[in-house]
C-alpha atoms as a PDB file:
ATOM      1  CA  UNK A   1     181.631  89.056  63.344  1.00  0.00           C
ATOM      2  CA  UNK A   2     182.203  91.082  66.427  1.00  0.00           C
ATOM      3  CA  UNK A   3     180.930  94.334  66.407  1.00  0.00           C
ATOM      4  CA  UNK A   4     183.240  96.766  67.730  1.00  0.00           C
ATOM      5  CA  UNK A   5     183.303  99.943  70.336  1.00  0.00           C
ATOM      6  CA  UNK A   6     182.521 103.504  68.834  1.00  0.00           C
ATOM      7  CA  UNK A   7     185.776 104.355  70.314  1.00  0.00           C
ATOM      8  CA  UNK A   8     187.951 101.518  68.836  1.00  0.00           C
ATOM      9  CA  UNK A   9     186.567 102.308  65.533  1.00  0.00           C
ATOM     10  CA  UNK A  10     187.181 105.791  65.694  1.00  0.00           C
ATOM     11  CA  UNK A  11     190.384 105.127  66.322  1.00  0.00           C
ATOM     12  CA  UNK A  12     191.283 102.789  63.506  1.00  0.00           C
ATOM     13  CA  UNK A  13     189.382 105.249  61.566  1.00  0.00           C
ATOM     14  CA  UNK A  14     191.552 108.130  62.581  1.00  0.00           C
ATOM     15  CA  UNK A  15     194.862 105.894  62.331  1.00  0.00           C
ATOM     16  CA  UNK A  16     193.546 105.278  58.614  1.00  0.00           C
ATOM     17  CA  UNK A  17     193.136 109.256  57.639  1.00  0.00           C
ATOM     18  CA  UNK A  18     196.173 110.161  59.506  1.00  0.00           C
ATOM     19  CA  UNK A  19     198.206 107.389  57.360  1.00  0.00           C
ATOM     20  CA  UNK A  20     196.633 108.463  53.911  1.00  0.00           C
ATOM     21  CA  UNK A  21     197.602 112.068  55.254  1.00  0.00           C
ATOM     22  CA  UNK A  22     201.020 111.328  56.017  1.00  0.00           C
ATOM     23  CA  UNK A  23     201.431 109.225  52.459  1.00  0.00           C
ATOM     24  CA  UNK A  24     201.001 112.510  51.199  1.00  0.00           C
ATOM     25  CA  UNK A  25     203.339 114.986  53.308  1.00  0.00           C
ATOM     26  CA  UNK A  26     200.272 116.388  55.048  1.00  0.00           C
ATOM     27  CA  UNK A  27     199.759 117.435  58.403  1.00  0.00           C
ATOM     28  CA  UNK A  28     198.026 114.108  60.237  1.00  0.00           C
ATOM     29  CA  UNK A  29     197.004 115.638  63.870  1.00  0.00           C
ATOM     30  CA  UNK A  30     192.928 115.314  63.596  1.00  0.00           C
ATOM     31  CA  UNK A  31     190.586 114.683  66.080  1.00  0.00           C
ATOM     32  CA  UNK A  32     187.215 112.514  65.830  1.00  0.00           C
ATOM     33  CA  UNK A  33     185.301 115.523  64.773  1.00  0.00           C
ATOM     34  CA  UNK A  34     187.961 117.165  62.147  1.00  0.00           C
ATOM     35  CA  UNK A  35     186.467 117.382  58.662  1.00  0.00           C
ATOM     36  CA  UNK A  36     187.932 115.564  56.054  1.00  0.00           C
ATOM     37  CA  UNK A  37     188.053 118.484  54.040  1.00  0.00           C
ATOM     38  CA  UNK A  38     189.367 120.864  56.747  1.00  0.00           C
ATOM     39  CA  UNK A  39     192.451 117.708  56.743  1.00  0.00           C
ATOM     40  CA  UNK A  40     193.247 118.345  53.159  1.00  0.00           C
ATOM     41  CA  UNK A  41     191.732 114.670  51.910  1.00  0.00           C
ATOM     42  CA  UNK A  42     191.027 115.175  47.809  1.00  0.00           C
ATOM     43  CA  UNK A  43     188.240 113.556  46.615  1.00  0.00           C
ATOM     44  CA  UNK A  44     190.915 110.681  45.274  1.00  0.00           C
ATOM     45  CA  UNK A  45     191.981 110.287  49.233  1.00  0.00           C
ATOM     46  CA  UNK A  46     187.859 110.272  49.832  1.00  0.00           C
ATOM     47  CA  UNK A  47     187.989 107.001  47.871  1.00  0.00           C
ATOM     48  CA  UNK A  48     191.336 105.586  49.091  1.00  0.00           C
ATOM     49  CA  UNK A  49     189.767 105.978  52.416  1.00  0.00           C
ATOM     50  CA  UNK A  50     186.781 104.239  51.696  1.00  0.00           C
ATOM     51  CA  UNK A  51     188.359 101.528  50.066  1.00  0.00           C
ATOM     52  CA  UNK A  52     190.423 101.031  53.664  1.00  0.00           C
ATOM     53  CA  UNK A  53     187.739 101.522  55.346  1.00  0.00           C
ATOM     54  CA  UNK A  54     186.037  98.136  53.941  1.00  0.00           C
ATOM     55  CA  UNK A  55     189.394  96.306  53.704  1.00  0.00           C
ATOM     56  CA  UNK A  56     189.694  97.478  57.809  1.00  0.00           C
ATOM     57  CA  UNK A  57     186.023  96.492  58.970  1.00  0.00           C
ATOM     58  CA  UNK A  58     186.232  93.274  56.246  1.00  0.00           C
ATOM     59  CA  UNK A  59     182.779  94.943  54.915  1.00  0.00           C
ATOM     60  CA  UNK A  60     181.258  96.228  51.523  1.00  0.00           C
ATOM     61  CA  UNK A  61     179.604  99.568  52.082  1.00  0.00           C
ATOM     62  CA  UNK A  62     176.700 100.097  49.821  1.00  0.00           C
ATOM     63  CA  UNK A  63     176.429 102.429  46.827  1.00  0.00           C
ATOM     64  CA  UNK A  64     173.779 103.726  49.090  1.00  0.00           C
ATOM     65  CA  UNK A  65     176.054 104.367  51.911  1.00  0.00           C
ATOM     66  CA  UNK A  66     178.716 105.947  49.920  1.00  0.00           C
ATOM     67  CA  UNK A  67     177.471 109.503  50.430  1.00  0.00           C
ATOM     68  CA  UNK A  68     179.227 113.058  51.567  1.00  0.00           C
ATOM     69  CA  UNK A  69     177.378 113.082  55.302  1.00  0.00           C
ATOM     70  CA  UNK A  70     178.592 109.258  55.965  1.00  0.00           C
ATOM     71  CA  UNK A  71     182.242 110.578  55.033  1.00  0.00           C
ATOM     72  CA  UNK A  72     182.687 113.969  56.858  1.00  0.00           C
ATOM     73  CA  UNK A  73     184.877 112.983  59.806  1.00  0.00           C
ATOM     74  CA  UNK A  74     186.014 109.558  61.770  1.00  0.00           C
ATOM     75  CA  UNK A  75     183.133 110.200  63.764  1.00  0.00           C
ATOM     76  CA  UNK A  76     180.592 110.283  60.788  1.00  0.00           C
ATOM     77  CA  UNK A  77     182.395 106.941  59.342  1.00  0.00           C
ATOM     78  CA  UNK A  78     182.804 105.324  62.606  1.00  0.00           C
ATOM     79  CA  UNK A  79     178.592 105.723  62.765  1.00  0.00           C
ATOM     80  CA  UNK A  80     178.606 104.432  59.212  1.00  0.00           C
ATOM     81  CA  UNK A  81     180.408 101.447  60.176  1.00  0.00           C
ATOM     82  CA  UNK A  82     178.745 100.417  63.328  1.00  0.00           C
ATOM     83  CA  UNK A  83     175.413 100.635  61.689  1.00  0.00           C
ATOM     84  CA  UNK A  84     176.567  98.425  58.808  1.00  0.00           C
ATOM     85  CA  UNK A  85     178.438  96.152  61.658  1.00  0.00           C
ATOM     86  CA  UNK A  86     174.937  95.447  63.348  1.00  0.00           C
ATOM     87  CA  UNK A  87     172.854  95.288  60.315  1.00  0.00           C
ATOM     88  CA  UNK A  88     175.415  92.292  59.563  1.00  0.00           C
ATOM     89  CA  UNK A  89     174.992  90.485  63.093  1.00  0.00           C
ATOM     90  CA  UNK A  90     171.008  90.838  62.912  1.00  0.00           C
END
């Protein structure tokens, strides 16, 4: 599997949140560093999120990795997700 740019993940990332925000009638203009929680994501969009995010990246994120820090912002999941990219290609 090719691992991908920071950037290009960020950016499916935020195309992600900003279509679980807009399945909702919610404001989708974030940025890489907007909290989650300062976007209005509930704890169910949290895991609707998460699930995309595995189903995007074709990955399982460990129970381990499933934590509040790793799912603050596209920039905190696009880290999460480039760290579980290489740990797959090593």
């Amino acid at each position: 599997m090719q691992a991908g740019s920071a950037a290009a993940v960020e950016s499916k990332i935020l195309a992600l949140v900003e279509s679980i925000l807009t399945q909702n009638g919610l404001s989708s203009d974030i940025k890489r560093d907007t909290t989650f929680a300062d976007a209005g994501l509930t704890s169910m969009e949290m895991v609707n999120l998460m699930l995309a995010v595995e189903a995007e990246f074709d990955m399982t994120l460990p129970q381990s990795d499933i934590t509040p820090e790793n799912f603050t912002s596209a920039a905190t999941v696009a880290q999460l997700v480039l760290r579980r990219q290489h740990a797959q290609a090593a």
